[in-house]
PDB file of N, CA and C in Angstrom:
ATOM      1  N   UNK A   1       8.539   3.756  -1.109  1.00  0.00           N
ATOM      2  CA  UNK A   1       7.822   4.293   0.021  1.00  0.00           C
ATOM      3  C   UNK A   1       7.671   3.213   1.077  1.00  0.00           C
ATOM      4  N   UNK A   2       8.333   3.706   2.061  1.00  0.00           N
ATOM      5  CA  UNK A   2       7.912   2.793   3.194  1.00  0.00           C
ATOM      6  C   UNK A   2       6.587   3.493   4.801  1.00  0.00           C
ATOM      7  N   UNK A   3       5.639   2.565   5.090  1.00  0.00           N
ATOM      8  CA  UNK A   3       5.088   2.951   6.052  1.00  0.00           C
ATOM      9  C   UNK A   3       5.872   2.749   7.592  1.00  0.00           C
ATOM     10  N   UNK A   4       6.783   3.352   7.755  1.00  0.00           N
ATOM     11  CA  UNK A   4       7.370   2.511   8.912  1.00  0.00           C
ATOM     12  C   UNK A   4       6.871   1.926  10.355  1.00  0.00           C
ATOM     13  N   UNK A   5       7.578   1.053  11.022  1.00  0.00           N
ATOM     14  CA  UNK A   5       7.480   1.147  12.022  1.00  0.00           C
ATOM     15  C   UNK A   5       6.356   2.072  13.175  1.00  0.00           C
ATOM     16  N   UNK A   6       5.841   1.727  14.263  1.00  0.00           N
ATOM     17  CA  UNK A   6       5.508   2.589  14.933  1.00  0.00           C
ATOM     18  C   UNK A   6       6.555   2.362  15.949  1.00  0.00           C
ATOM     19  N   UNK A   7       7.186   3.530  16.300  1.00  0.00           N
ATOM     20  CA  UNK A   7       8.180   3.687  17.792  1.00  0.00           C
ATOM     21  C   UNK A   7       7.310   4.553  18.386  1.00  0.00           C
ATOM     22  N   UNK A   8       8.093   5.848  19.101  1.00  0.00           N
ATOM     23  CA  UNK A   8       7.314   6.055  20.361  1.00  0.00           C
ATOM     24  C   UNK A   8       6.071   7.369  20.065  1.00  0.00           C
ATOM     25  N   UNK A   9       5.646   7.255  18.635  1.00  0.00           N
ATOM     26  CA  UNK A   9       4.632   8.372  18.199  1.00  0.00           C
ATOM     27  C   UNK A   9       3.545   8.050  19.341  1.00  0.00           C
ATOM     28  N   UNK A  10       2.757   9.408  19.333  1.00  0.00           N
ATOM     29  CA  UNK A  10       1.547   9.158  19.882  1.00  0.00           C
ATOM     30  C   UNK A  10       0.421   8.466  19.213  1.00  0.00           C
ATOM     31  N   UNK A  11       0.512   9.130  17.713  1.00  0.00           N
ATOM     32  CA  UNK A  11      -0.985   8.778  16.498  1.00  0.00           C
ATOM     33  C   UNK A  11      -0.798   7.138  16.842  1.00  0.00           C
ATOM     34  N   UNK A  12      -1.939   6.210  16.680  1.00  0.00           N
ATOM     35  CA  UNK A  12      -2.367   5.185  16.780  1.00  0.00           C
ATOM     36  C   UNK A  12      -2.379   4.855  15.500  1.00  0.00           C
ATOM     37  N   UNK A  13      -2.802   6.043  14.494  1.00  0.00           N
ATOM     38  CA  UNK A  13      -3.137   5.271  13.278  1.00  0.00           C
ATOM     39  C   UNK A  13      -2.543   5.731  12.582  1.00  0.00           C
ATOM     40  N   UNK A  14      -1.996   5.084  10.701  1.00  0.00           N
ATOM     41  CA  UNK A  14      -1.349   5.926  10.208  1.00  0.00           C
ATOM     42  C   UNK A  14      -2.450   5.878   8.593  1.00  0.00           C
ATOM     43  N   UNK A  15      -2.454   7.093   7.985  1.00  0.00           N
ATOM     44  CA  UNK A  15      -3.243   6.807   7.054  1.00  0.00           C
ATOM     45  C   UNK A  15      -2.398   7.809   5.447  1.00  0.00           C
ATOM     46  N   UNK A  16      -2.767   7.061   4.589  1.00  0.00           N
ATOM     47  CA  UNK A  16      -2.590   8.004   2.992  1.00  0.00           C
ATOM     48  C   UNK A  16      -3.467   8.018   2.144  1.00  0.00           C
ATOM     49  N   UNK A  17      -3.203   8.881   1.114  1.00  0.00           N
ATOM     50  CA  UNK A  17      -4.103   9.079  -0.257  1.00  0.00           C
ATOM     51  C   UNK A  17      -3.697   8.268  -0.927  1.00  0.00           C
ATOM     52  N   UNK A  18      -4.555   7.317  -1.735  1.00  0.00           N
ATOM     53  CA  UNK A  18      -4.690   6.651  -2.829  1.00  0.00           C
ATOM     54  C   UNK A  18      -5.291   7.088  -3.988  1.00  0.00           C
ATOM     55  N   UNK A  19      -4.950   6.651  -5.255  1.00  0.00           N
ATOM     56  CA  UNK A  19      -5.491   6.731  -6.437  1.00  0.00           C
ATOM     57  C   UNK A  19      -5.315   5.039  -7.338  1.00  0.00           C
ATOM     58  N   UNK A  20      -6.897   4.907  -7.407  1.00  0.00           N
ATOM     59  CA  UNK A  20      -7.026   3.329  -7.531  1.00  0.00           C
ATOM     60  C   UNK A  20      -7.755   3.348  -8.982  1.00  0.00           C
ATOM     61  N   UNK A  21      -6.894   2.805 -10.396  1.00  0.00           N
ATOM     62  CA  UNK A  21      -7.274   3.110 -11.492  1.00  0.00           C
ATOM     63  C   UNK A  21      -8.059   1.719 -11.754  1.00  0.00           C
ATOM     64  N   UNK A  22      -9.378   1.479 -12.227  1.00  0.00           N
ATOM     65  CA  UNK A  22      -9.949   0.055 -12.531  1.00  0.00           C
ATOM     66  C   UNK A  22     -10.462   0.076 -14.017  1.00  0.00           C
ATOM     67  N   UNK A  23      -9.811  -0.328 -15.102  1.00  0.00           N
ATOM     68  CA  UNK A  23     -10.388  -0.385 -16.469  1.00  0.00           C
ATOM     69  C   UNK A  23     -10.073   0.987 -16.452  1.00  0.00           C
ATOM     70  N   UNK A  24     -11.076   2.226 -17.229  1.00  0.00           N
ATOM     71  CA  UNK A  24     -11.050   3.077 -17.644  1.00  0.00           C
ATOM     72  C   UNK A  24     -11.395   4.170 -16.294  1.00  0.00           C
ATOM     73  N   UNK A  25     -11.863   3.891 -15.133  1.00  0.00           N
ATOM     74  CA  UNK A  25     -12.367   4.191 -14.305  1.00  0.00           C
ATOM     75  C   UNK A  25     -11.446   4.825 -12.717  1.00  0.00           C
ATOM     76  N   UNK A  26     -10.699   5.993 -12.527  1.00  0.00           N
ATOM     77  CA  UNK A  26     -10.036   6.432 -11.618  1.00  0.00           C
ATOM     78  C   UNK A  26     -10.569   7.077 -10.630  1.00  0.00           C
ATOM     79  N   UNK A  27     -10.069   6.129  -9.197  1.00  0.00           N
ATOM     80  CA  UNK A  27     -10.835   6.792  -7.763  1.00  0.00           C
ATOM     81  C   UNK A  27      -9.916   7.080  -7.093  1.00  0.00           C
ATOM     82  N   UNK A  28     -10.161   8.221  -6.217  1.00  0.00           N
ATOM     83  CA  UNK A  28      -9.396   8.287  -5.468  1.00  0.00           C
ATOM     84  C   UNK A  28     -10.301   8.138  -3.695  1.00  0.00           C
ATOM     85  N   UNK A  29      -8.950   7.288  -2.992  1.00  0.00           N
ATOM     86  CA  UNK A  29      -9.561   6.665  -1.865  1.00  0.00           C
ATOM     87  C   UNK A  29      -8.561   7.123  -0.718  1.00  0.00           C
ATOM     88  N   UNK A  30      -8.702   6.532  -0.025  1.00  0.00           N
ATOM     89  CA  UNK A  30      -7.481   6.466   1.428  1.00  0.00           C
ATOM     90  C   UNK A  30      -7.180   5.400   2.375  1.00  0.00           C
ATOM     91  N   UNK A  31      -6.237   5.045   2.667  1.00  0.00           N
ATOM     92  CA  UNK A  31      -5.885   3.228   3.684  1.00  0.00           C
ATOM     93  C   UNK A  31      -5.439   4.288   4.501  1.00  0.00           C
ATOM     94  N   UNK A  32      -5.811   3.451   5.800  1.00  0.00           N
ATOM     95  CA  UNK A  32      -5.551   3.829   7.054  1.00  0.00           C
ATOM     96  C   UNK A  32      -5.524   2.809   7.851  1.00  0.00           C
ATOM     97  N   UNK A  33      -4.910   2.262   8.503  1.00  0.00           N
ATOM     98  CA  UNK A  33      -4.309   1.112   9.714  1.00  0.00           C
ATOM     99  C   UNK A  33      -3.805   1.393  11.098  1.00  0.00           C
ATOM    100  N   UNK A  34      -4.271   1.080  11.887  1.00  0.00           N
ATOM    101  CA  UNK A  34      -3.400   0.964  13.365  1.00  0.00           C
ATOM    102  C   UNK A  34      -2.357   0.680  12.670  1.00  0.00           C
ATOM    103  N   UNK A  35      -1.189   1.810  13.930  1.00  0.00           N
ATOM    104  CA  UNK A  35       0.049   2.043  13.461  1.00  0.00           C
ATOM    105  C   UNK A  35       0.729   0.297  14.277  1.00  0.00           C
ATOM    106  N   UNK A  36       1.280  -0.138  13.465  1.00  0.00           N
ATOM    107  CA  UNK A  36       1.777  -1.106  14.256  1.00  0.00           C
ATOM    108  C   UNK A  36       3.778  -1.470  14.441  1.00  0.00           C
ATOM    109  N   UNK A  37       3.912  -2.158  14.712  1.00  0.00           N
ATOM    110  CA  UNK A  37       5.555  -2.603  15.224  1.00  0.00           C
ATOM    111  C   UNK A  37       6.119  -2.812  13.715  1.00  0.00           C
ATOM    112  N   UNK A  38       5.400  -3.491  12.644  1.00  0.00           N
ATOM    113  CA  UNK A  38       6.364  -3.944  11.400  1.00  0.00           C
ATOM    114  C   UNK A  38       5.792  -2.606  10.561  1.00  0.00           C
ATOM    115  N   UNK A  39       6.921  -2.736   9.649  1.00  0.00           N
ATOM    116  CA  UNK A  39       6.821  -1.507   8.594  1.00  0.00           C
ATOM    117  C   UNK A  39       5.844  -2.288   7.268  1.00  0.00           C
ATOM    118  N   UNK A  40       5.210  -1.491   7.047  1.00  0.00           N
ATOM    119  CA  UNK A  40       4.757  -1.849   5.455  1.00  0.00           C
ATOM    120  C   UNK A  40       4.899  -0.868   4.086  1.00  0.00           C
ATOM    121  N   UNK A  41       5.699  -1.706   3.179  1.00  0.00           N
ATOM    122  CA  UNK A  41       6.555  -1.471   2.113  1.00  0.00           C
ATOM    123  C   UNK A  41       5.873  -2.116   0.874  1.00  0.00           C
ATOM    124  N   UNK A  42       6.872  -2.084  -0.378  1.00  0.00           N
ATOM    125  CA  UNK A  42       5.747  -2.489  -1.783  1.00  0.00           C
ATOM    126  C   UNK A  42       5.903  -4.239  -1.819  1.00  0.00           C
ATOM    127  N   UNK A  43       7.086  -4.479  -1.296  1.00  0.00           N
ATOM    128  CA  UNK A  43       7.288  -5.748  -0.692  1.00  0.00           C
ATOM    129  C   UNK A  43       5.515  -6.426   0.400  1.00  0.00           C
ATOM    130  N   UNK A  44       5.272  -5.915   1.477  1.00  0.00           N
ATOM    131  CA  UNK A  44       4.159  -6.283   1.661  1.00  0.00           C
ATOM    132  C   UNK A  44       3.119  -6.329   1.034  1.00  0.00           C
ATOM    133  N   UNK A  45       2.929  -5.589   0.389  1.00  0.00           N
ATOM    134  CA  UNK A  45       1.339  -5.643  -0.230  1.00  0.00           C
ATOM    135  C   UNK A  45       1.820  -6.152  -0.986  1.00  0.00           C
ATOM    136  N   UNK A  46       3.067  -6.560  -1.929  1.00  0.00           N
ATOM    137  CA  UNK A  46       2.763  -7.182  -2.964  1.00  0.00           C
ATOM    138  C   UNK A  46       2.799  -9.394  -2.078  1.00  0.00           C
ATOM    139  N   UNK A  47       3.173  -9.309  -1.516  1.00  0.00           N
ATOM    140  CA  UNK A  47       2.561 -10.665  -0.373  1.00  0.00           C
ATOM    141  C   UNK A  47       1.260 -10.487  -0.452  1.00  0.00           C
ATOM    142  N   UNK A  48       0.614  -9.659   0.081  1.00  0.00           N
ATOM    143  CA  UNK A  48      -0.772  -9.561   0.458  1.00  0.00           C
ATOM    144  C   UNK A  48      -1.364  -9.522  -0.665  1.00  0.00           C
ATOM    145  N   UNK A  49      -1.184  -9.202  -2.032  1.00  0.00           N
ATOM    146  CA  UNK A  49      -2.162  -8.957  -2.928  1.00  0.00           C
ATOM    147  C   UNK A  49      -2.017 -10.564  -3.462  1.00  0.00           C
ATOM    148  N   UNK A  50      -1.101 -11.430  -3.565  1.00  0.00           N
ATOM    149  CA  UNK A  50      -0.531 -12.457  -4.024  1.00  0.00           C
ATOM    150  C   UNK A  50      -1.740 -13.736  -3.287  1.00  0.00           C
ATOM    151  N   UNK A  51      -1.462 -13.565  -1.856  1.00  0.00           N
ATOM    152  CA  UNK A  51      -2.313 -14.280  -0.697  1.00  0.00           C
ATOM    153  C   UNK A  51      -3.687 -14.485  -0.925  1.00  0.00           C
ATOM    154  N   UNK A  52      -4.466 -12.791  -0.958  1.00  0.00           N
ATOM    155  CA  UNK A  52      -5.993 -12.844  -1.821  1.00  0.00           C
ATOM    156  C   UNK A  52      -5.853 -13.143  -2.930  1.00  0.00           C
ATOM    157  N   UNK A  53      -5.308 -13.848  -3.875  1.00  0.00           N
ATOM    158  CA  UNK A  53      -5.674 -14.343  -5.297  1.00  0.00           C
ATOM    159  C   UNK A  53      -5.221 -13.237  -6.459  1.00  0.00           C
ATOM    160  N   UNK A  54      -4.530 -12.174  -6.433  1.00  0.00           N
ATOM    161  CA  UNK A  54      -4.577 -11.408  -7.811  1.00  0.00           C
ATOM    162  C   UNK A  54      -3.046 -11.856  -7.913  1.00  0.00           C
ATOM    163  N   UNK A  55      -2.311 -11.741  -9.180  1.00  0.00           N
ATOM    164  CA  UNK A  55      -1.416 -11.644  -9.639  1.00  0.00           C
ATOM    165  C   UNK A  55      -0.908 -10.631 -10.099  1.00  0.00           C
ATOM    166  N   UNK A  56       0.002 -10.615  -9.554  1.00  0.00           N
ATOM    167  CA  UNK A  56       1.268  -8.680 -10.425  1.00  0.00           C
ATOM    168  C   UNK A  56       1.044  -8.592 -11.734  1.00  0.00           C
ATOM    169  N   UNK A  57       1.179  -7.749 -12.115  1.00  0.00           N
ATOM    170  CA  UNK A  57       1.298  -7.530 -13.568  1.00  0.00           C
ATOM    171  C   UNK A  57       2.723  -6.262 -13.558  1.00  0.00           C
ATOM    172  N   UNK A  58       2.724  -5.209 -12.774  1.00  0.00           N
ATOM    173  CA  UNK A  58       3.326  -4.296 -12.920  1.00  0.00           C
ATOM    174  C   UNK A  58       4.006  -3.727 -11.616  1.00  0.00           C
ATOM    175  N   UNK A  59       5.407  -3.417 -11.592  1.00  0.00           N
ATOM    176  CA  UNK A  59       5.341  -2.147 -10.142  1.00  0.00           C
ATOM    177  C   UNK A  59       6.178  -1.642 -10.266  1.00  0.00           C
ATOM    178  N   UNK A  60       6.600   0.056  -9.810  1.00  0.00           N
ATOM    179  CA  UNK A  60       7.570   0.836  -9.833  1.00  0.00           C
ATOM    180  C   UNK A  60       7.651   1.661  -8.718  1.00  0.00           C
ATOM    181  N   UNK A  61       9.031   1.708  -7.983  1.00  0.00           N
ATOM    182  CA  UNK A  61       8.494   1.897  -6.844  1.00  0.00           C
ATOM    183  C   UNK A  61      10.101   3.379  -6.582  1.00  0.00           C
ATOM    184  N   UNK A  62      10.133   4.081  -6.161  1.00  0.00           N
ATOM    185  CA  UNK A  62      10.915   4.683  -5.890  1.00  0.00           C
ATOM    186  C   UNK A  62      11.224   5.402  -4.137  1.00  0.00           C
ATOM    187  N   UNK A  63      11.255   6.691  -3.848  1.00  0.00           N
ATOM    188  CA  UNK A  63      11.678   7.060  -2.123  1.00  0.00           C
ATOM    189  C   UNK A  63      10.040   7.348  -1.830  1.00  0.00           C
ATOM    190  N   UNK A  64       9.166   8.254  -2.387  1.00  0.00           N
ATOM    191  CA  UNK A  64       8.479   8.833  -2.144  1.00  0.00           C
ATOM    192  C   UNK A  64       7.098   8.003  -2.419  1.00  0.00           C
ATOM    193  N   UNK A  65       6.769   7.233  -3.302  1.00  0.00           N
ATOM    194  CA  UNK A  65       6.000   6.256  -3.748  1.00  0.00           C
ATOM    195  C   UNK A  65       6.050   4.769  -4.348  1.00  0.00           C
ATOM    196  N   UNK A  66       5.299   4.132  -4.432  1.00  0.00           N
ATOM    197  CA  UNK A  66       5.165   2.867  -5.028  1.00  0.00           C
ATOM    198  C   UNK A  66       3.911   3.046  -6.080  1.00  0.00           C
ATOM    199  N   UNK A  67       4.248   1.519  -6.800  1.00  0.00           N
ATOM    200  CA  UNK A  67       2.801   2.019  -8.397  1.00  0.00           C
ATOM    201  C   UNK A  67       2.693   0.348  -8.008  1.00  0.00           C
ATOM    202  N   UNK A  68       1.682  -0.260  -7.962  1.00  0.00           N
ATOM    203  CA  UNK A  68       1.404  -1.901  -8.053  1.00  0.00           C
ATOM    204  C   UNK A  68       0.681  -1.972  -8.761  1.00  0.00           C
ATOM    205  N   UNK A  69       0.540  -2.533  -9.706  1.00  0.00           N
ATOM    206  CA  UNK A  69      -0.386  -3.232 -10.635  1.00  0.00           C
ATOM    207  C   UNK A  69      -1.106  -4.480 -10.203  1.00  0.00           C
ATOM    208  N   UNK A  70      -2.350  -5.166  -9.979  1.00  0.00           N
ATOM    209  CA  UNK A  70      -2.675  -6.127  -9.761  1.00  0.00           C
ATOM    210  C   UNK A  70      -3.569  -6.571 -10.991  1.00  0.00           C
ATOM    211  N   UNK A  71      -4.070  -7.921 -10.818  1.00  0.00           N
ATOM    212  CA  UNK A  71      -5.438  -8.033 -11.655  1.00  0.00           C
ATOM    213  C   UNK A  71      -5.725  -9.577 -11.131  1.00  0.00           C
ATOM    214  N   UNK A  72      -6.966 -10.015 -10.720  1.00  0.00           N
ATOM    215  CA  UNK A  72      -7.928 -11.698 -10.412  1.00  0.00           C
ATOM    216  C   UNK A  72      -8.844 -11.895 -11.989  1.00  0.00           C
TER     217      UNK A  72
END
């Protein structure tokens, strides 16, 4: 899954559904960001999760979704 690019859309922002499993405990949430010029992919967040301190454990990522595993 990629968030792409913003080209010449109107929406400012782009947002999805999440499902965020912690221990035994499953939430479901939503990320939403100003749409911006670079795309974000499982490649980014997995930078970004790396940057704040957690380490991968897991990811599977195919057209329609990504799965990341983290844990600090």
């Amino acid at each position: 899954m990629i968030i792409p690019k913003r080209e010449n859309q109107i929406q400012e922002m782009f947002s999805l559904s999440l499902k965020i499993k912690i221990n035994d405990i499953e939430l479901d949430a939503g990320y939403g960001v100003f749409w911006g010029k670079k795309e974000q992919n499982l490649e980014h967040f997995q930078k970004l999760s790396k940057k704040i301190g957690f380490s991968e454990v897991e990811f599977i990522s195919d057209d329609q979704i990504f799965y990341l595993r983290v844990k600090k």
